[in-house]
Protein backbone atom coordinates (compact mmCIF):
# COMPACT_ATOMS: atom_id res chain seq x y z
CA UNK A 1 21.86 87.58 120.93
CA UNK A 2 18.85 90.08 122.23
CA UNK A 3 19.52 93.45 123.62
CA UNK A 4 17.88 92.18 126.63
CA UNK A 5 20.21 89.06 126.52
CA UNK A 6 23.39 91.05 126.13
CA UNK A 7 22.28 93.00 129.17
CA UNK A 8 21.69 89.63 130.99
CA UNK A 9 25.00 88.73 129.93
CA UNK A 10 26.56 92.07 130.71
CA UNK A 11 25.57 93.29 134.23
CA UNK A 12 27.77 96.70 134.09
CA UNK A 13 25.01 97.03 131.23
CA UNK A 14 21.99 96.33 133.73
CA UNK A 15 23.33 99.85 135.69
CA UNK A 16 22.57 102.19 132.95
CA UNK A 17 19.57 104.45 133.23
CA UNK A 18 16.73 104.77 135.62
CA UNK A 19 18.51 107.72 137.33
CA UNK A 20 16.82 109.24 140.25
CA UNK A 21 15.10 113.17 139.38
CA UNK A 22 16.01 115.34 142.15
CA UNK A 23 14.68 118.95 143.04
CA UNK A 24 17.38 121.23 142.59
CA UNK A 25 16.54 124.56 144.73
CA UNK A 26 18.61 127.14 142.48
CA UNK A 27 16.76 129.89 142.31
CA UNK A 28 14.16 129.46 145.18
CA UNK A 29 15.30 132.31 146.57
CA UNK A 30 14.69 134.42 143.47
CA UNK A 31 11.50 132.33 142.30
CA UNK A 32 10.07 130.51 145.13
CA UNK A 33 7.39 129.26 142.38
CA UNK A 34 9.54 128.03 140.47
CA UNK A 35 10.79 123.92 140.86
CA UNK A 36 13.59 123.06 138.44
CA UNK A 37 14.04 119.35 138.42
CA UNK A 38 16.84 117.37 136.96
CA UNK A 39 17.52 113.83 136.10
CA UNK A 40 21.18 112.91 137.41
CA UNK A 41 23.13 111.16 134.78
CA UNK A 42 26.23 110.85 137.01
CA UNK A 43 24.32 108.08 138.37
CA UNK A 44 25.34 105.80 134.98
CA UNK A 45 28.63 103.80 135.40
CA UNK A 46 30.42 105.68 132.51
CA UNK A 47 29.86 109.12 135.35
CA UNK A 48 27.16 110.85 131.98
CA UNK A 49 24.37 110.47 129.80
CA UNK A 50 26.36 109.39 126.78
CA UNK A 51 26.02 105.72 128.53
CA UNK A 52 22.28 105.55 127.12
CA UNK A 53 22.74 106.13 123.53
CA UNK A 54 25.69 104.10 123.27
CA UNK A 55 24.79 101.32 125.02
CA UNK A 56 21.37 101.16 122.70
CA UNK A 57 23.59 102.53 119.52
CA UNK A 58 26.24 99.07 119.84
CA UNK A 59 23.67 97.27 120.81
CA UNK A 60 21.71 97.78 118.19
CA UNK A 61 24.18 97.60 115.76
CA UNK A 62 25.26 94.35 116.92
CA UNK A 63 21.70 92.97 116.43
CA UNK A 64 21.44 94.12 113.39
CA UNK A 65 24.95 92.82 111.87
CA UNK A 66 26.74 95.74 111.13
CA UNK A 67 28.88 95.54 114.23
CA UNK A 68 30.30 92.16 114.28
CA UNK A 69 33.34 90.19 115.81
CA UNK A 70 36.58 91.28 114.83
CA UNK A 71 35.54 95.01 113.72
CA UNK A 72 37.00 97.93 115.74
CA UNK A 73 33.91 100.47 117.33
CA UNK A 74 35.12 103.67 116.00
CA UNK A 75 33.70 107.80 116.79
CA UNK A 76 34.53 111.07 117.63
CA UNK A 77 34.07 112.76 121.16
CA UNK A 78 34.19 115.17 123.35
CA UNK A 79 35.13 112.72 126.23
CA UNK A 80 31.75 111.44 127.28
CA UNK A 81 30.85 109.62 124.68
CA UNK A 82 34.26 108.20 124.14
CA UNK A 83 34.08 106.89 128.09
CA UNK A 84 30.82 105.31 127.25
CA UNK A 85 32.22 103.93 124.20
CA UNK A 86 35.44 102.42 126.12
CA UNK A 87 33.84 100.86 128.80
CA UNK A 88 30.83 99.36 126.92
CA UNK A 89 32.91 98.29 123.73
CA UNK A 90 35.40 96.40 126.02
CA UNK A 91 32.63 94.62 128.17
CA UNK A 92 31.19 93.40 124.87
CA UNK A 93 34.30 92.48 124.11
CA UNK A 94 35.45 94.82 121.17
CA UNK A 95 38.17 97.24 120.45
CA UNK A 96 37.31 100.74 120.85
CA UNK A 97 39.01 104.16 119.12
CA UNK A 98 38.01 107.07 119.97
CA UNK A 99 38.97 110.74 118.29
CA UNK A 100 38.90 113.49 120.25
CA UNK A 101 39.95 117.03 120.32
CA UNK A 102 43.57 117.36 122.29
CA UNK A 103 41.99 119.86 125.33
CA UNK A 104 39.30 117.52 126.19
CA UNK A 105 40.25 117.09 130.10
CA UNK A 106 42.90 114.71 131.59
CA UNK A 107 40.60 113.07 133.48
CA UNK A 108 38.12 111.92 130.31
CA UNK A 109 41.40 110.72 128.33
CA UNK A 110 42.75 108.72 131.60
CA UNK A 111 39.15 107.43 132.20
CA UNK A 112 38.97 106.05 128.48
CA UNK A 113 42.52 105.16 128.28
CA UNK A 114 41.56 102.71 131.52
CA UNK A 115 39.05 101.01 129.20
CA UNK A 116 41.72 100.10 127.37
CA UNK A 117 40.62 101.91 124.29
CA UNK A 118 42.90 103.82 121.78
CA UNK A 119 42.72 107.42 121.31
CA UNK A 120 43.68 110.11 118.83
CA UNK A 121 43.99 113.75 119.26
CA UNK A 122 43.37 116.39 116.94
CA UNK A 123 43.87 120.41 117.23
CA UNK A 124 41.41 121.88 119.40
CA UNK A 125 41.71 124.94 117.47
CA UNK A 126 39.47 122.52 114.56
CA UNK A 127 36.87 121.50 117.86
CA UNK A 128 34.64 118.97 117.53
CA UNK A 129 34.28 119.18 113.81
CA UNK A 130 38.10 118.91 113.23
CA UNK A 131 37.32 115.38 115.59
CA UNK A 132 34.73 114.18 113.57
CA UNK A 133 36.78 114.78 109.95
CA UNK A 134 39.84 112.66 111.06
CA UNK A 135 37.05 110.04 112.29
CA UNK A 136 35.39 110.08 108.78
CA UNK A 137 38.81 110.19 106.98
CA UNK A 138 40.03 106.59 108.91
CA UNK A 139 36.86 105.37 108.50
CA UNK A 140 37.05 105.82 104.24
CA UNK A 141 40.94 104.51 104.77
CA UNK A 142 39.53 101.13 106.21
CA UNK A 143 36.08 100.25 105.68
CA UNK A 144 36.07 96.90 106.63
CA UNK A 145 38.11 97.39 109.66
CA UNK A 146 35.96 100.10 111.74
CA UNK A 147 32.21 100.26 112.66
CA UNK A 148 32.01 103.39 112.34
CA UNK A 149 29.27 104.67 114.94
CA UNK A 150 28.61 108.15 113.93
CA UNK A 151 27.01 109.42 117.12
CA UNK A 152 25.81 111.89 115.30
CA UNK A 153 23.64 110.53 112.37
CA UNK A 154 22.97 107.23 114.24
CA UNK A 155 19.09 107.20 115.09
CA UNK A 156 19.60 104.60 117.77
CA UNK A 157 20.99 107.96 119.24
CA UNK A 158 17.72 109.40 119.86
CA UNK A 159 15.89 106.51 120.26
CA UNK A 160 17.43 105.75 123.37
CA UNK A 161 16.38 109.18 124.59
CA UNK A 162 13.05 108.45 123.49
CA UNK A 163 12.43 105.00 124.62
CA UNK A 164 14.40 105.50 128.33
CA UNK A 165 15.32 108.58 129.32
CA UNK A 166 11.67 110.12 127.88
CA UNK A 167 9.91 106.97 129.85
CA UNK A 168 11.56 107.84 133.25
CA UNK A 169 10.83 111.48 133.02
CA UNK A 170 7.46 110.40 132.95
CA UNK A 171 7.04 108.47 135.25
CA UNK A 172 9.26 110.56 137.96
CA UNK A 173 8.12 114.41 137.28
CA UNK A 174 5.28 116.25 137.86
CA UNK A 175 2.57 115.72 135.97
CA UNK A 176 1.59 119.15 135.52
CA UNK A 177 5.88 119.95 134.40
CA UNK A 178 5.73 123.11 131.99
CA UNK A 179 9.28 122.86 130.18
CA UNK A 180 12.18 120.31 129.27
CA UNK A 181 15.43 121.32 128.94
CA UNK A 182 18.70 120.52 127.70
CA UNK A 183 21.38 120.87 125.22
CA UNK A 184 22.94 120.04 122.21
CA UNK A 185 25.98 117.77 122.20
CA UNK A 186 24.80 115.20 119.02
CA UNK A 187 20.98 115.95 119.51
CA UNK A 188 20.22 112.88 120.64
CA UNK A 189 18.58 113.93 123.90
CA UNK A 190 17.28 116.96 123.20
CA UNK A 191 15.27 115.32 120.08
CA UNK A 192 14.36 111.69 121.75
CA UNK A 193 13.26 113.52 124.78
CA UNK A 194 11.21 116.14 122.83
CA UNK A 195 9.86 113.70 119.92
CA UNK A 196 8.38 111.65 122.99
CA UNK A 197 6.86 114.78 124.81
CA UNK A 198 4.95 115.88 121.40
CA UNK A 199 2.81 112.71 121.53
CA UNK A 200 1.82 112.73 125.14
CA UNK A 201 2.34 116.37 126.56
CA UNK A 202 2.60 118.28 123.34
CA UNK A 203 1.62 121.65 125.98
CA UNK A 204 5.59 120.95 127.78
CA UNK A 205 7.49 123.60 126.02
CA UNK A 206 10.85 122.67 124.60
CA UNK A 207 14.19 124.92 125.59
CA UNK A 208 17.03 123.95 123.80
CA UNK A 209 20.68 125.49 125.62
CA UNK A 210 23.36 126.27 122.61
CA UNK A 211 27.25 127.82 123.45
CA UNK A 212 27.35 131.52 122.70
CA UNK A 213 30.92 131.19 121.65
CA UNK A 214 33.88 128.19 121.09
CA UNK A 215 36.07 127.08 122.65
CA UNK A 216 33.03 127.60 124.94
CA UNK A 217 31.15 125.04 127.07
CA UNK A 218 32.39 121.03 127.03
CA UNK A 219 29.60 118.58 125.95
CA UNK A 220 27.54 121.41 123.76
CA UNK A 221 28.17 122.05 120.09
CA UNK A 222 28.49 125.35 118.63
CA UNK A 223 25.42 125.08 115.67
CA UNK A 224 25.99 128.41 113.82
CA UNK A 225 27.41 129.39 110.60
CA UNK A 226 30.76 127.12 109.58
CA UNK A 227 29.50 124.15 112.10
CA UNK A 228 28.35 120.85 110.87
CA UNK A 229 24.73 120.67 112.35
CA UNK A 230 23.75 116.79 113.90
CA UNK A 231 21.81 114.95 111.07
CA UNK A 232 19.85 113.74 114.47
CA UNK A 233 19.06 117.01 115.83
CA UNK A 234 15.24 117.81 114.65
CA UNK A 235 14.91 122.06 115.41
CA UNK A 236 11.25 121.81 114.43
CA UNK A 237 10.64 120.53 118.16
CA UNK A 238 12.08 123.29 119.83
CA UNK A 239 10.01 125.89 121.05
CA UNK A 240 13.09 128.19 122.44
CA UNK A 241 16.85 128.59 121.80
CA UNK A 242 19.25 129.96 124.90
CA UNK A 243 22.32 130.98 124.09
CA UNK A 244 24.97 130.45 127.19
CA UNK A 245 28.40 131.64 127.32
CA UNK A 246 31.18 130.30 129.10
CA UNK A 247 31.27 132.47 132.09
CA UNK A 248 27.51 131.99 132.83
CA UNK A 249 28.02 128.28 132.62
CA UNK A 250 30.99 128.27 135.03
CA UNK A 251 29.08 130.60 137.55
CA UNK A 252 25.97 128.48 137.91
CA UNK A 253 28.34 125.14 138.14
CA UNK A 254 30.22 126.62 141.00
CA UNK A 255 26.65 127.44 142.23
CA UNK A 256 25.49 124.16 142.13
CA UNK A 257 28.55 122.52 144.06
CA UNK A 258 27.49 124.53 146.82
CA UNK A 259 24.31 123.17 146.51
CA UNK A 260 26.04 119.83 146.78
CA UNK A 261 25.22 119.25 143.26
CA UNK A 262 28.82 118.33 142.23
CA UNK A 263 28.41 118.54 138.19
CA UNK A 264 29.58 119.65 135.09
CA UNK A 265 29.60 122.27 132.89
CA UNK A 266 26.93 122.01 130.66
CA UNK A 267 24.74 121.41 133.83
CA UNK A 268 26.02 124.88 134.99
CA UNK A 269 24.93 126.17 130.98
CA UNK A 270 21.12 124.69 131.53
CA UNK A 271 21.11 126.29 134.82
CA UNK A 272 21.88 129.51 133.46
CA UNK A 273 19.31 128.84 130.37
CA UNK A 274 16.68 127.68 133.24
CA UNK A 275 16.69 131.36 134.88
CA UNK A 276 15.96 133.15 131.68
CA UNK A 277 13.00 130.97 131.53
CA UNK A 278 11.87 131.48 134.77
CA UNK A 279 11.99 135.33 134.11
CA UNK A 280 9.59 134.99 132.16
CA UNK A 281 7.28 132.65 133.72
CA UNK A 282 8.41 132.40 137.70
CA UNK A 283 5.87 129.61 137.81
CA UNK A 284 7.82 127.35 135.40
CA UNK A 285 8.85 123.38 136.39
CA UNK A 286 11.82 123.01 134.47
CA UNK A 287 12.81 119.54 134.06
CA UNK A 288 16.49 119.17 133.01
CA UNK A 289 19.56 117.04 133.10
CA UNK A 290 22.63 117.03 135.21
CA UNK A 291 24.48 115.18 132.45
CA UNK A 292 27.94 114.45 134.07
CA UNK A 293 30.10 114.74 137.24
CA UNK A 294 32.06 117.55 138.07
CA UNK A 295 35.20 115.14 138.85
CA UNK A 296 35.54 115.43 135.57
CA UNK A 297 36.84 119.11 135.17
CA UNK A 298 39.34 119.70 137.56
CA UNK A 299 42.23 119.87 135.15
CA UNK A 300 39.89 122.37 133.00
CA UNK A 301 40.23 125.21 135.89
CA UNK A 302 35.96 124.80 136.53
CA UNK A 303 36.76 124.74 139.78
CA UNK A 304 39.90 127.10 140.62
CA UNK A 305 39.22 130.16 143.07
C-alpha cells in the first residue's frame, strides 16, 4: 500500500501537519522590529512535532518492507516521540515499545500507555543515551522480532522535515524571514528544515538552540563531550549555536502562557535563544517552532508558582 493510501486508509493520519504559523509578540516591547513567528505543532493529534517524522519514518518503512506484519515498532524517547509512535503504530495496526528515561512526565507515559503501547524505563541519571542503549541492546537480543526505528539515524527523520514542515514554512512566512530556529532533539528538524532553506533561501540564517546543562530542558539533547551526537544531525548547516539553560527555558515558557501560548519547554528554550538573536539584529524575523503543549508538564513543576 502507498503512503498516500495508508493515509486514505488512516484518517487520524490525514491530521498531521499543515499547522497554522502564528505571530508570537514576545519581545515587541523590547524590539518592536522584531516579528518572531512560530509554527504550532500542538496542532498534530499526538499534541508535538514528533507526529511528522514518525508518521513518514513507519510509513516509509512499511513501503519499503522492513516493517512488516507481525514485527513489534521499537525506539527510544523522551515522550514525544514515543506518543507519536503509540498512537500511529496502533492505528496501523502494530505493536509499539517504547524506552524511555524513568522522569519523562506522567502525563507522556499515561498518554502512550493509552495507545496501548509497552514501555520501559531506564535511570534518568543515564538520560537519553542510557534510553537509547537498552533500545539497541533488545534490539541485538531479538532481531527478527523488533523494527527497530532508530529515530535517530533514520533519514526518513529529516526528510519529513524537509518535504512538510520546510514546504509549509514556505508557503506561510514572510518572504523576506531572516532566521530559522529550533533545536536539537534527534536532528531531524533542525537539518530537514535547514537542508531545504540552503537550496531556496540559502541568505535565512540557521540558529540551532542546545541545553547548557542535563538533566536540563525535555525534548533537547545535550551534544557535548560523553553524548552520542544524532547520525541525522548535519552541523555544517548551522550558522549559530545558543546554548539555553534550564531556568531561561522555564522563564520564557511561563512567559508565553501569559501570552496565551500554552507550550512546552523547549518552546520556552527557543524563545530564550530568539532574544539573543534579536540583540544583535532587532530587525530579525525569527521563524521557530512551538513543538508541544504545555499540558504536558504539569507533573514536571513548569508551571508551579
Amino acid at each position: 500500500m502507498a503512503v498516500g493510501a495508508h493515509v486514505a486508509a488512516h484518517p487520524a493520519l490525514s491530521l498531521i501537519g499543515n499547522t497554522p504559523l502564528v505571530e508570537a509578540p514576545v519581545f515587541a516591547g523590547e524590539f518592536p522590529h522584531a516579528r518572531i513567528l512560530a509554527k504550532m505543532e500542538a496542532f498534530n493529534p499526538g499534541g508535538s512535532v514528533k507526529d511528522r517524522p514518525v508518521r513518514r519514518m513507519l510509513l516509509d518503512a512499511i513501503a519499503s518492507g522492513k516493517l512488516r506484519p507481525g514485527m513489534t515498532i521499537l525506539d527510544s524517547s523522551s515522550g514525544n516521540a514515543g506518543i507519536a509512535y503509540a498512537m500511529i503504530g496502533r492505528v496501523l495496526g502494530y505493536d509499539v515499545e517504547i524506552v524511555l528515561p524513568r522522569n519523562a512526565s506522567a502525563e507522556r507515559q499515561r498518554r502512550i500507555a493509552a495507545h496501548g503501547a509497552t514501555m520501559t524505563l531506564t535511570d534518568p541519571s543515564d538520560g537519553y543515551d542510557g534510553a537509547l542503549r537498552e533500545v539497541r541492546r533488545r534490539y541485538e537480543a531479538h532481531p527478527a522480532r523488533y523494527f527497530f526505528v532508530d529515530q535517530y539515524s533514520n533519514a526518513s527523520n529529516w526528510q519529513a522535515h524537509y518535504d512538510e514542515t520546510a514546504t509549509e514554512v514556505l508557503a506561510q512566512a514572510p518572504a523576506g524571514f531572516t532566521h530559522f530556529l529550533a533545536g536539537v532533539g534527534t536532528g531531524g528538524t533542525l537539518t530537514g528544515v535547514a537542508r531545504r532553506l540552503e537550496e531556496v533561501r540559502p541568505d535565512v540564517q540557521i540558529v540551532a538552540v542546545a541545553p547548557e546543562e542535563f538533566p536540563g530542558i525535555e525534548g533537547l539533547k545535550p551534544l557535548g563531550p560523553g553524548h552520542l551526537v544524532p547520525a541525522i544531525l548535519d552541523r555544517s548547516l548551522v550558522d549559530r549555536w545558543i546554548h539555553v539553560t534550564a531556568d531561561e527555558s522555564r522563564g520564557y515558557s511561563l512567559r508565553l502562557a501569559q501570552l496565551g501560548f500554552f507550550v512546552g519547554q523547549s518552546s520556552g528554550a527557543y524563545m530564550a535563544a530568539a532574544r539573543r538573536v534579536l540583540l544583535d539584529d532587532p530587525r530579525a524575523t525569527i521563524v521557530t517552532l512551538f513543538p508541544d503543549i504545555g499540558e504536558r508538564y504539569f507533573s514536571t513543576g513548569l508551571w508551579d508558582p
